[in-house]
Protein backbone atom coordinates (compact mmCIF):
# COMPACT_ATOMS: atom_id res chain seq x y z
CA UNK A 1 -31.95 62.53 46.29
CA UNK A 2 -34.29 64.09 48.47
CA UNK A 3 -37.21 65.57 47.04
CA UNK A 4 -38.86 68.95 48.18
CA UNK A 5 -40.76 68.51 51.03
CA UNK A 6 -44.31 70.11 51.18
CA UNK A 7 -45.92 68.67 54.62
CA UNK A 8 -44.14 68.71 58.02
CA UNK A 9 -44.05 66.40 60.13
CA UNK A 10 -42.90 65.61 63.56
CA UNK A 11 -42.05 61.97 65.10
CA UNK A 12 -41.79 60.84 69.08
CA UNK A 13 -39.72 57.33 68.52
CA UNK A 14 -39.94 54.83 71.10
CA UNK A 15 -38.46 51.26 71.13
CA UNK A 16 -41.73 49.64 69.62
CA UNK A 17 -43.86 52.47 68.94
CA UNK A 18 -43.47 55.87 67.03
CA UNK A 19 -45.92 58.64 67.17
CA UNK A 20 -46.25 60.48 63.73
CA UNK A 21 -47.84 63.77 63.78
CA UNK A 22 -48.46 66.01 59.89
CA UNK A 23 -49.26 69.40 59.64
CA UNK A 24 -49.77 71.35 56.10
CA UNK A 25 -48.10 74.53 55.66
CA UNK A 26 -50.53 76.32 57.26
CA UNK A 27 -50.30 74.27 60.30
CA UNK A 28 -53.28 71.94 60.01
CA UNK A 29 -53.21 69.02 61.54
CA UNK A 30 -53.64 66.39 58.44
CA UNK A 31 -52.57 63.17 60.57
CA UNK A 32 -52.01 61.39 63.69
CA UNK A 33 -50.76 57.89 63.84
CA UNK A 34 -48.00 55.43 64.95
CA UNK A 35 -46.14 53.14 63.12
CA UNK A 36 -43.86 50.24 64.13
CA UNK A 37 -40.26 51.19 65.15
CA UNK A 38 -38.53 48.20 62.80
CA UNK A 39 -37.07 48.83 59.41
CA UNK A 40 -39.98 46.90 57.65
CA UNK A 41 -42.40 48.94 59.37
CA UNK A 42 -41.31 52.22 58.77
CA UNK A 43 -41.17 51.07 54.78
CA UNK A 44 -44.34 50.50 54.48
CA UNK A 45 -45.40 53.46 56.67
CA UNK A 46 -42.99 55.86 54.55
CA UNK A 47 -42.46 54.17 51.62
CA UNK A 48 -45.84 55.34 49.51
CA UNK A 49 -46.18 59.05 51.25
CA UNK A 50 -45.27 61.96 49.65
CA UNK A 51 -42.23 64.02 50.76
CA UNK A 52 -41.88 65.00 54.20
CA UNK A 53 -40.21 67.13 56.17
CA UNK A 54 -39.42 64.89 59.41
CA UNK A 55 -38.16 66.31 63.14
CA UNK A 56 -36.78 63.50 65.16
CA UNK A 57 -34.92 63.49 68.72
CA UNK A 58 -31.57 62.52 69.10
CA UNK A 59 -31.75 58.91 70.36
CA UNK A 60 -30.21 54.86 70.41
CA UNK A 61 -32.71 54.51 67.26
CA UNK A 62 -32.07 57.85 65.75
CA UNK A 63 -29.12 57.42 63.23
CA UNK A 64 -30.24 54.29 61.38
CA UNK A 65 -34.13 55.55 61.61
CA UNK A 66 -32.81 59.08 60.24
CA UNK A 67 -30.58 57.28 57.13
CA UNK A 68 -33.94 54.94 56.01
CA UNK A 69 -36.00 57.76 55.98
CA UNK A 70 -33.43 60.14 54.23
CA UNK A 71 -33.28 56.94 51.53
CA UNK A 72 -36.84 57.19 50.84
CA UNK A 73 -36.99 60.31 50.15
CA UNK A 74 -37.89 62.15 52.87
CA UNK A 75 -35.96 65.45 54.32
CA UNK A 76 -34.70 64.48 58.43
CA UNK A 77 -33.62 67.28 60.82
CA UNK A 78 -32.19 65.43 63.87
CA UNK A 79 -33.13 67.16 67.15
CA UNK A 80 -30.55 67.77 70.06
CA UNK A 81 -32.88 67.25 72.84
CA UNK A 82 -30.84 69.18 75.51
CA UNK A 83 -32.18 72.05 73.34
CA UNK A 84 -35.99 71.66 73.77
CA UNK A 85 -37.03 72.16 77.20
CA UNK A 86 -39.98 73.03 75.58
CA UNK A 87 -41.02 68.93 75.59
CA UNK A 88 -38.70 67.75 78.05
CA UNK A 89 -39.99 70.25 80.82
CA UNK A 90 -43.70 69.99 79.90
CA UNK A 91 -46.04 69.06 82.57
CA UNK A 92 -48.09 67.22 79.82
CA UNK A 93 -45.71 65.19 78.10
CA UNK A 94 -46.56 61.80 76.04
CA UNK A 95 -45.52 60.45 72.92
CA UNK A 96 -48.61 61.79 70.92
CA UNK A 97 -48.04 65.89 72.24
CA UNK A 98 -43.70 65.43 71.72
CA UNK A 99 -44.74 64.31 68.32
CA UNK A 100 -46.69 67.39 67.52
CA UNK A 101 -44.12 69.82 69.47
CA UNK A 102 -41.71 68.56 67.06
CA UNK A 103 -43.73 69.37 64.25
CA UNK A 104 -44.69 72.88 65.43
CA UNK A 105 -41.52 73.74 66.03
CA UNK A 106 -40.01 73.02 62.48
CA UNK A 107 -42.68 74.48 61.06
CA UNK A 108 -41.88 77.62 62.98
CA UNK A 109 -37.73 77.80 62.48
CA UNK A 110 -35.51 74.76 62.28
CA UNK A 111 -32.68 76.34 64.09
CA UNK A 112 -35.00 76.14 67.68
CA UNK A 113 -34.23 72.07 67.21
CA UNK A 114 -30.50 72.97 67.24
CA UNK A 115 -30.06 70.11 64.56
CA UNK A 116 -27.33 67.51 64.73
CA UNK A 117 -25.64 65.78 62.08
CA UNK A 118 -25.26 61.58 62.80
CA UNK A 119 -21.99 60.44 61.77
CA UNK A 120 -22.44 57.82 58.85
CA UNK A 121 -22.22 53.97 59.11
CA UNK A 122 -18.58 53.12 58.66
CA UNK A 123 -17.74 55.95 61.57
CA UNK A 124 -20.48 54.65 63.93
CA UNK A 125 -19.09 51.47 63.60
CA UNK A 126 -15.09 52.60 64.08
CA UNK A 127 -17.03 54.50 67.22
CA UNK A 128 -18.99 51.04 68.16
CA UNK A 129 -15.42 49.23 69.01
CA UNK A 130 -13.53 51.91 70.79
CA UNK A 131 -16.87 52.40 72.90
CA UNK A 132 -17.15 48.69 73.28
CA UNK A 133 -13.65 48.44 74.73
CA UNK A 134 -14.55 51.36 77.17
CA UNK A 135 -17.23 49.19 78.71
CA UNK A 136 -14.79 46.62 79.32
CA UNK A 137 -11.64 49.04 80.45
CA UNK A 138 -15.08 50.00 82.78
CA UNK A 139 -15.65 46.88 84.24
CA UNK A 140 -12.14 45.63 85.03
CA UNK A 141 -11.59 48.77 87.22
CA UNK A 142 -14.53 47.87 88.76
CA UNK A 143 -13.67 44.69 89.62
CA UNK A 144 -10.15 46.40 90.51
CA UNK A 145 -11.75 48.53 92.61
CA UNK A 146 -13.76 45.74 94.55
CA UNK A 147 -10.75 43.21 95.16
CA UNK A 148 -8.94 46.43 96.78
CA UNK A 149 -12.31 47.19 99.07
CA UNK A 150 -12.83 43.59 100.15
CA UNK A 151 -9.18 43.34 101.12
CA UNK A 152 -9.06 46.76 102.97
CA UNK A 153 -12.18 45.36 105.41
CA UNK A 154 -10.72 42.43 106.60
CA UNK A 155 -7.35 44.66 107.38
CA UNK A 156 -4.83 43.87 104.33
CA UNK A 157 -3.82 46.40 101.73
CA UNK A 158 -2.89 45.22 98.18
CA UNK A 159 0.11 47.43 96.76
CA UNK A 160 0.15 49.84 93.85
CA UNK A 161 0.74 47.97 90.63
CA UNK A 162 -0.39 48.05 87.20
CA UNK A 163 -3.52 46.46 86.28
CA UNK A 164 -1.97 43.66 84.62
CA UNK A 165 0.13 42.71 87.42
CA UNK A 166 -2.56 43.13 89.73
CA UNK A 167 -3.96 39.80 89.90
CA UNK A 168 -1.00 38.23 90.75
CA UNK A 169 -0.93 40.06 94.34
CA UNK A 170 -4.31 38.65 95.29
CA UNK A 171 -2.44 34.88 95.65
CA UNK A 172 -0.54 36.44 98.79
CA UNK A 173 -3.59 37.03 100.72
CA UNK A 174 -4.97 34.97 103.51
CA UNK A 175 -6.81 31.38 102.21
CA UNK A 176 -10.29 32.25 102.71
CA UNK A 177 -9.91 35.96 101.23
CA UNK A 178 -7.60 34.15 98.48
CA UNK A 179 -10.51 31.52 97.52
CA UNK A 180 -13.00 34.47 97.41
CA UNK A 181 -11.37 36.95 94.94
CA UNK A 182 -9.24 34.52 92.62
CA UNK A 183 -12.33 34.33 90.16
CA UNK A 184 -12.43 38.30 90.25
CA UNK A 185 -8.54 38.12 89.31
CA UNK A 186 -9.12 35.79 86.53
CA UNK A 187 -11.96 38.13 85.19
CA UNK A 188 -9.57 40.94 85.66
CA UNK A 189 -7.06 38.65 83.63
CA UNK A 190 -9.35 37.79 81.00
CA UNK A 191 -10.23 41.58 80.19
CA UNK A 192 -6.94 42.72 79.92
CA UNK A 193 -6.34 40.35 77.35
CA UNK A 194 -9.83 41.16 75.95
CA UNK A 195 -8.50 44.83 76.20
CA UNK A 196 -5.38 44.64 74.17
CA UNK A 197 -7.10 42.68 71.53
CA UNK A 198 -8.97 45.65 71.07
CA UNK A 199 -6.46 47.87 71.04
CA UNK A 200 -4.60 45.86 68.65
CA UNK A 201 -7.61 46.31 66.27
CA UNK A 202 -7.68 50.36 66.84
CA UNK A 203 -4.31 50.70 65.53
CA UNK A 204 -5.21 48.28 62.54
CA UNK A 205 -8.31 50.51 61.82
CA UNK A 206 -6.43 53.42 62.68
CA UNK A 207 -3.60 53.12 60.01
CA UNK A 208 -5.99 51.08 57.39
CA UNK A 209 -8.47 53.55 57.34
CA UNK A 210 -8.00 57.00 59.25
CA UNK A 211 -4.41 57.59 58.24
CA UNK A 212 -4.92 60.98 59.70
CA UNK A 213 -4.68 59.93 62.91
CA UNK A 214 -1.31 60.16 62.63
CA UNK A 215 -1.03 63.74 62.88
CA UNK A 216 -2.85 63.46 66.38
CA UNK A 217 -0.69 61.48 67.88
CA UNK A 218 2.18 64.00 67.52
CA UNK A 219 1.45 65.28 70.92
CA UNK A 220 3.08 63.37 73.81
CA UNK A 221 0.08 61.67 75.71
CA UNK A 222 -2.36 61.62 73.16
CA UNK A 223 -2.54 57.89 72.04
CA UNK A 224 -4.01 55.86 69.47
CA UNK A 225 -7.43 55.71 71.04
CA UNK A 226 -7.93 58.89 71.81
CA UNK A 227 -6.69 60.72 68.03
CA UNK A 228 -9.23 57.74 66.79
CA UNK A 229 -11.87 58.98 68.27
CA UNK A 230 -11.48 62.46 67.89
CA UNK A 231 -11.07 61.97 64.35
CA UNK A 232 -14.55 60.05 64.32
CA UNK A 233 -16.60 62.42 66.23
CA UNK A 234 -15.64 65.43 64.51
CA UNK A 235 -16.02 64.11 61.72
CA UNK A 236 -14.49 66.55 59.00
CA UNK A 237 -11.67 68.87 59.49
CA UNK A 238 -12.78 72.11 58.05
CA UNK A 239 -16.09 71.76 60.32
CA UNK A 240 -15.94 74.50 62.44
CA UNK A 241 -15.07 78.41 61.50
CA UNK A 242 -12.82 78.71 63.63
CA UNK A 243 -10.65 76.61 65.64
CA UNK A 244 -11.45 77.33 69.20
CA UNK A 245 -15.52 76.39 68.56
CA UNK A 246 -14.25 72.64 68.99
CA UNK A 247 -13.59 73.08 72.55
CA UNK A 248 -17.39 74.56 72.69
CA UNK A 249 -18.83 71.46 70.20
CA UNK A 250 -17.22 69.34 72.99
CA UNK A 251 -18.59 70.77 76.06
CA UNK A 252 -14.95 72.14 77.79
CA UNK A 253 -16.33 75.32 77.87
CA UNK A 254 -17.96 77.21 80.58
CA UNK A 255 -21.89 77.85 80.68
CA UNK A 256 -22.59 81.30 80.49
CA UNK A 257 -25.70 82.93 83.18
CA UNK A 258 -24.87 86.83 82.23
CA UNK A 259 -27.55 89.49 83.20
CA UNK A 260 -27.11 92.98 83.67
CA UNK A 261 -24.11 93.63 85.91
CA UNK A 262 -24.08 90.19 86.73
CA UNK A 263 -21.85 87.29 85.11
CA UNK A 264 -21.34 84.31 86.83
CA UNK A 265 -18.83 81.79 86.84
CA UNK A 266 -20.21 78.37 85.96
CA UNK A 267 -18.83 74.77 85.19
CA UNK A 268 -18.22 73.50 82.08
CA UNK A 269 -21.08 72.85 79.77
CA UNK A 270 -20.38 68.91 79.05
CA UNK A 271 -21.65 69.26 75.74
CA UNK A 272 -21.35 66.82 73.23
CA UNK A 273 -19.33 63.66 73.16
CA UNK A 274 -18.71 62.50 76.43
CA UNK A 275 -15.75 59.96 75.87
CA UNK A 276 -13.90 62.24 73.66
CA UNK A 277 -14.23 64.95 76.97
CA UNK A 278 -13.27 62.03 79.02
CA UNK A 279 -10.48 61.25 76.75
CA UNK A 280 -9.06 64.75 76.60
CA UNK A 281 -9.05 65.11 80.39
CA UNK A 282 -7.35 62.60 80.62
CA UNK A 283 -4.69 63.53 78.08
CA UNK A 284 -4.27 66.89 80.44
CA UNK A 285 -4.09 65.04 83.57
CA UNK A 286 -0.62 62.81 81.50
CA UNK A 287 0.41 66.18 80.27
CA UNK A 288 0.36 67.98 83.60
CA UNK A 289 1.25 65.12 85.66
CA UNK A 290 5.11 63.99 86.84
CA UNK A 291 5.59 61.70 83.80
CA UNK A 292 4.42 64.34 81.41
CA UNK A 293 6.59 65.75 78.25
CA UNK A 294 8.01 69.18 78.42
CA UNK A 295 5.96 71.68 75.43
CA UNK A 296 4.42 75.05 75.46
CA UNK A 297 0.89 73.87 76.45
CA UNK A 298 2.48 71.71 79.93
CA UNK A 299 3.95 74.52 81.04
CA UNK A 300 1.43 77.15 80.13
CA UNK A 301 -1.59 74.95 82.00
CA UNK A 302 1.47 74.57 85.08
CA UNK A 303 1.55 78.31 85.45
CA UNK A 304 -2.47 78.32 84.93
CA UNK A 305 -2.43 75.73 88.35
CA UNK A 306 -0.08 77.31 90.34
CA UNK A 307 -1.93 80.74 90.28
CA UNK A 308 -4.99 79.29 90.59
CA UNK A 309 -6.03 78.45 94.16
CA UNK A 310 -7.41 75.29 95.48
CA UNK A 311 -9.00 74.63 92.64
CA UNK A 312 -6.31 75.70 90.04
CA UNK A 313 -5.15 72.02 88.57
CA UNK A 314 -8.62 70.97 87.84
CA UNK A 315 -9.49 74.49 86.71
CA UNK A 316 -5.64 74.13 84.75
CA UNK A 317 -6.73 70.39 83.35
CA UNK A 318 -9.97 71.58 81.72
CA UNK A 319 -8.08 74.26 80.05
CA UNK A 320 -5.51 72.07 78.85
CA UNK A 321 -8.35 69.66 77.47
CA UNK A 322 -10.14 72.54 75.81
CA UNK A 323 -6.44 74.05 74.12
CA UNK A 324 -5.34 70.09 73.39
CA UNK A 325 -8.71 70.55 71.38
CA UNK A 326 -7.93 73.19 69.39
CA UNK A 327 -4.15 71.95 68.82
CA UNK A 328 -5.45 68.77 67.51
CA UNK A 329 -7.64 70.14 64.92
CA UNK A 330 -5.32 72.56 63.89
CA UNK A 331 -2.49 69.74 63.39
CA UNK A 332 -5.40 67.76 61.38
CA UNK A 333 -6.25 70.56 59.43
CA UNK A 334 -2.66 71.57 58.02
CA UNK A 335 -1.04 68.48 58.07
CA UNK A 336 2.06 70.00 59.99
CA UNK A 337 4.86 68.87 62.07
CA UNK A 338 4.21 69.61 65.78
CA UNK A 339 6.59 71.58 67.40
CA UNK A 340 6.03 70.89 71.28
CA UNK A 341 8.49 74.08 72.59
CA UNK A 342 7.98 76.24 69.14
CA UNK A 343 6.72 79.00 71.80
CA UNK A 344 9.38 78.89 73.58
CA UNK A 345 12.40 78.55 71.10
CA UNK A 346 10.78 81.70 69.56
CA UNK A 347 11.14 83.60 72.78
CA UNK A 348 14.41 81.94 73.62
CA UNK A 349 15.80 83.68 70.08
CA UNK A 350 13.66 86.14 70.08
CA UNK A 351 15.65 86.91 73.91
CA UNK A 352 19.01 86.23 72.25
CA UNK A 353 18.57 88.49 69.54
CA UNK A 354 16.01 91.13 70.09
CA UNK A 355 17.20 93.36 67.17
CA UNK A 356 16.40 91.15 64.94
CA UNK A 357 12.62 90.42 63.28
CA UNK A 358 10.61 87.15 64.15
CA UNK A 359 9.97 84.66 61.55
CA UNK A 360 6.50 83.86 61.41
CA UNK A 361 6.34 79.85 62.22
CA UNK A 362 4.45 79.33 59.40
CA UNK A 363 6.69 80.47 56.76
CA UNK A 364 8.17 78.53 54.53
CA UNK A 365 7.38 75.07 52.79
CA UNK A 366 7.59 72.95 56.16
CA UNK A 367 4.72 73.95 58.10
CA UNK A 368 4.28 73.92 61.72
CA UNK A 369 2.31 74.13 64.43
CA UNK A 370 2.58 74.13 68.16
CA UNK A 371 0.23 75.39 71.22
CA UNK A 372 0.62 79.09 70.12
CA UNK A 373 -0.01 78.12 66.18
CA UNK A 374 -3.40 77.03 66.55
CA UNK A 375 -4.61 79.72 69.48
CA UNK A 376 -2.52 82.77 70.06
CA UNK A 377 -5.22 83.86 72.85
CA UNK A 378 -5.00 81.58 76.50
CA UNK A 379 -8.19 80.02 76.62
């Protein structure tokens, strides 16, 4: 267990290097070093001091640097650096002065680091996989991408297939264009098969050790990869307050520039996790699309497009992403069966029979929940 911490410190990690700056509670400067970014050199630069009170940035060395530290004793408040312009816009910025900035500022109120909590070992490592296979979903579309472009200039045009079938039209192009991209369709090949042995190891994962993932994939269009890694990267179920601040934690919301009279309307903030975003987007763009299932929240972000202008699917998609969101967590939360038209077979009866009262949709032993259950207000 931690012990209380009396000095503050701050610490500017770099991939060899980390600057180490101590103040006293008055703000003193008691110390100024670096020590070696490697486990066995943080040891012994940690091991024999007494109990600090640590500020690091988030970072690629930040979780496993902020866990060693914690286990010696020492009290870690993770930085979100989109938070501290302060450093990050400085026109005198090195390792030693982001050191001390992160010290002053703890010292003055923790809450100006906007701290973040790092998932722990087992979750970074679910995360590690379903990241890893992103890189190579990545890479074949790029390779995709290029067969199609190389093609188009020397006047053919490869026809719409899926991606596995795909390499089999580049054997009906001309010899010389033929020779050229065969090795990019055996790559292609290669990481599809590369591909489904990953996701063959997400649904092992999935039902060995998030059972809860289950629950997710209620919706139509949300699949095993995405309820994965929404389960990983928010972590705990209860986490936020309320409901709709997921949509916020994940950056679907709109940035705010209000002053005086004035509000304007911004983009989103892109906050947080990008692949879940990613992931949710694209679980809008299924639900909205030809192919998607019929519910309350399709045809709520279909009436959200078709009033919305030019840019009223993509404004209608976000939406959807940021209500999908809050429909997930709520189905996590409870545990309940999801009712995709439990909107709409309430107004249907509720049409049928106006005399008589509504039943409240969570009534009863069987719980449910649909796009009204976990957010009565359109987002």
């Amino acid at each position: 267990m931690t012990k209380t911490a009396t000095l503050i410190a701050g610490m500017d990690i770099g991939d060899r290097f980390s600057y180490l700056h101590v103040l006293d509670s008055e703000g003193e400067v008691l110390e100024e070093t670096r020590v070696p970014t490697t486990p066995q050199g943080l040891r012994q630069g940690f091991e024999s001091r007494p109990p600090l009170r640590i500020a690091i940035e988030v970072g690629t060395h930040s979780p496993w640097i902020s866990r060693l530290l914690h286990n010696l004793g020492h009290d870690v408040l993770v930085a979100n650096p989109r938070q501290l312009r302060l450093i990050h816009s400085s026109t005198r910025k090195n390792d030693r002065l982001d050191a001390e900035r992160l010290a002053r500022l703890l010292r003055l109120d923790p809450s100006l680091l906007s701290p973040v909590e790092h998932r722990d070992e087992e979750a970074q490592a679910a995360l590690a996989l379903v990241r890893a296979r992103s890189a190579l979903v990545s890479a074949r579309t790029k390779l995709v991408n290029h067969a199609r472009g190389a093609a188009k200039s020397r006047g053919h045009r490869l026809p719409s297939s899926s991606t596995a079938a795909f390499p089999r039209h580049l054997t009906e192009l001309p010899d010389e264009l033929r020779q050229s991209l065969e090795p990019v369709g055996a790559c292609i090949t290669q990481l599809s098969i590369e591909i489904r042995s990953y996701d063959t190891r997400i649904k092992e994962l999935s039902a060995e050790r998030y059972p809860e993932t289950e629950l997710l994939r209620q919706v139509a269009g949300v699949g095993p990869v995405t309820a994965l890694v929404f389960r990983l990267v928010v972590q705990h179920p209860a986490r936020f307050p309320r409901g709709r601040q997921v949509g916020a934690y994940l950056g679907l919301v709109p940035r705010q520039d209000q002053s005086g009279g004035s509000d304007r309307q911004l983009r989103i903030t892109k906050a947080g996790d990008r692949m879940t975003r990613t992931l949710l987007v694209q679980c809008a763009h299924r639900m909205l699309g030809p192919f998607g299932e019929d519910s309350d929240l399709r045809r709520w972000g279909l009436q959200l497009a078709a009033r919305g202008g030019k840019a009223g699917k993509k404004r209608a998609v976000i939406a959807v992403a940021r209500k999908l969101s809050v429909l997930l967590l709520a189905l996590w939360r409870t545990g309940a069966e999801y009712e995709p038209l439990m909107l709409a077979d309430a107004e249907a009866k509720r049409v049928a029979a106006p005399e008589q009262e509504p039943t409240s949709p969570d009534s009863g032993p069987n719980q449910r929940a649909g796009h009204g259950a976990a957010e009565q207000v359109p987002a």
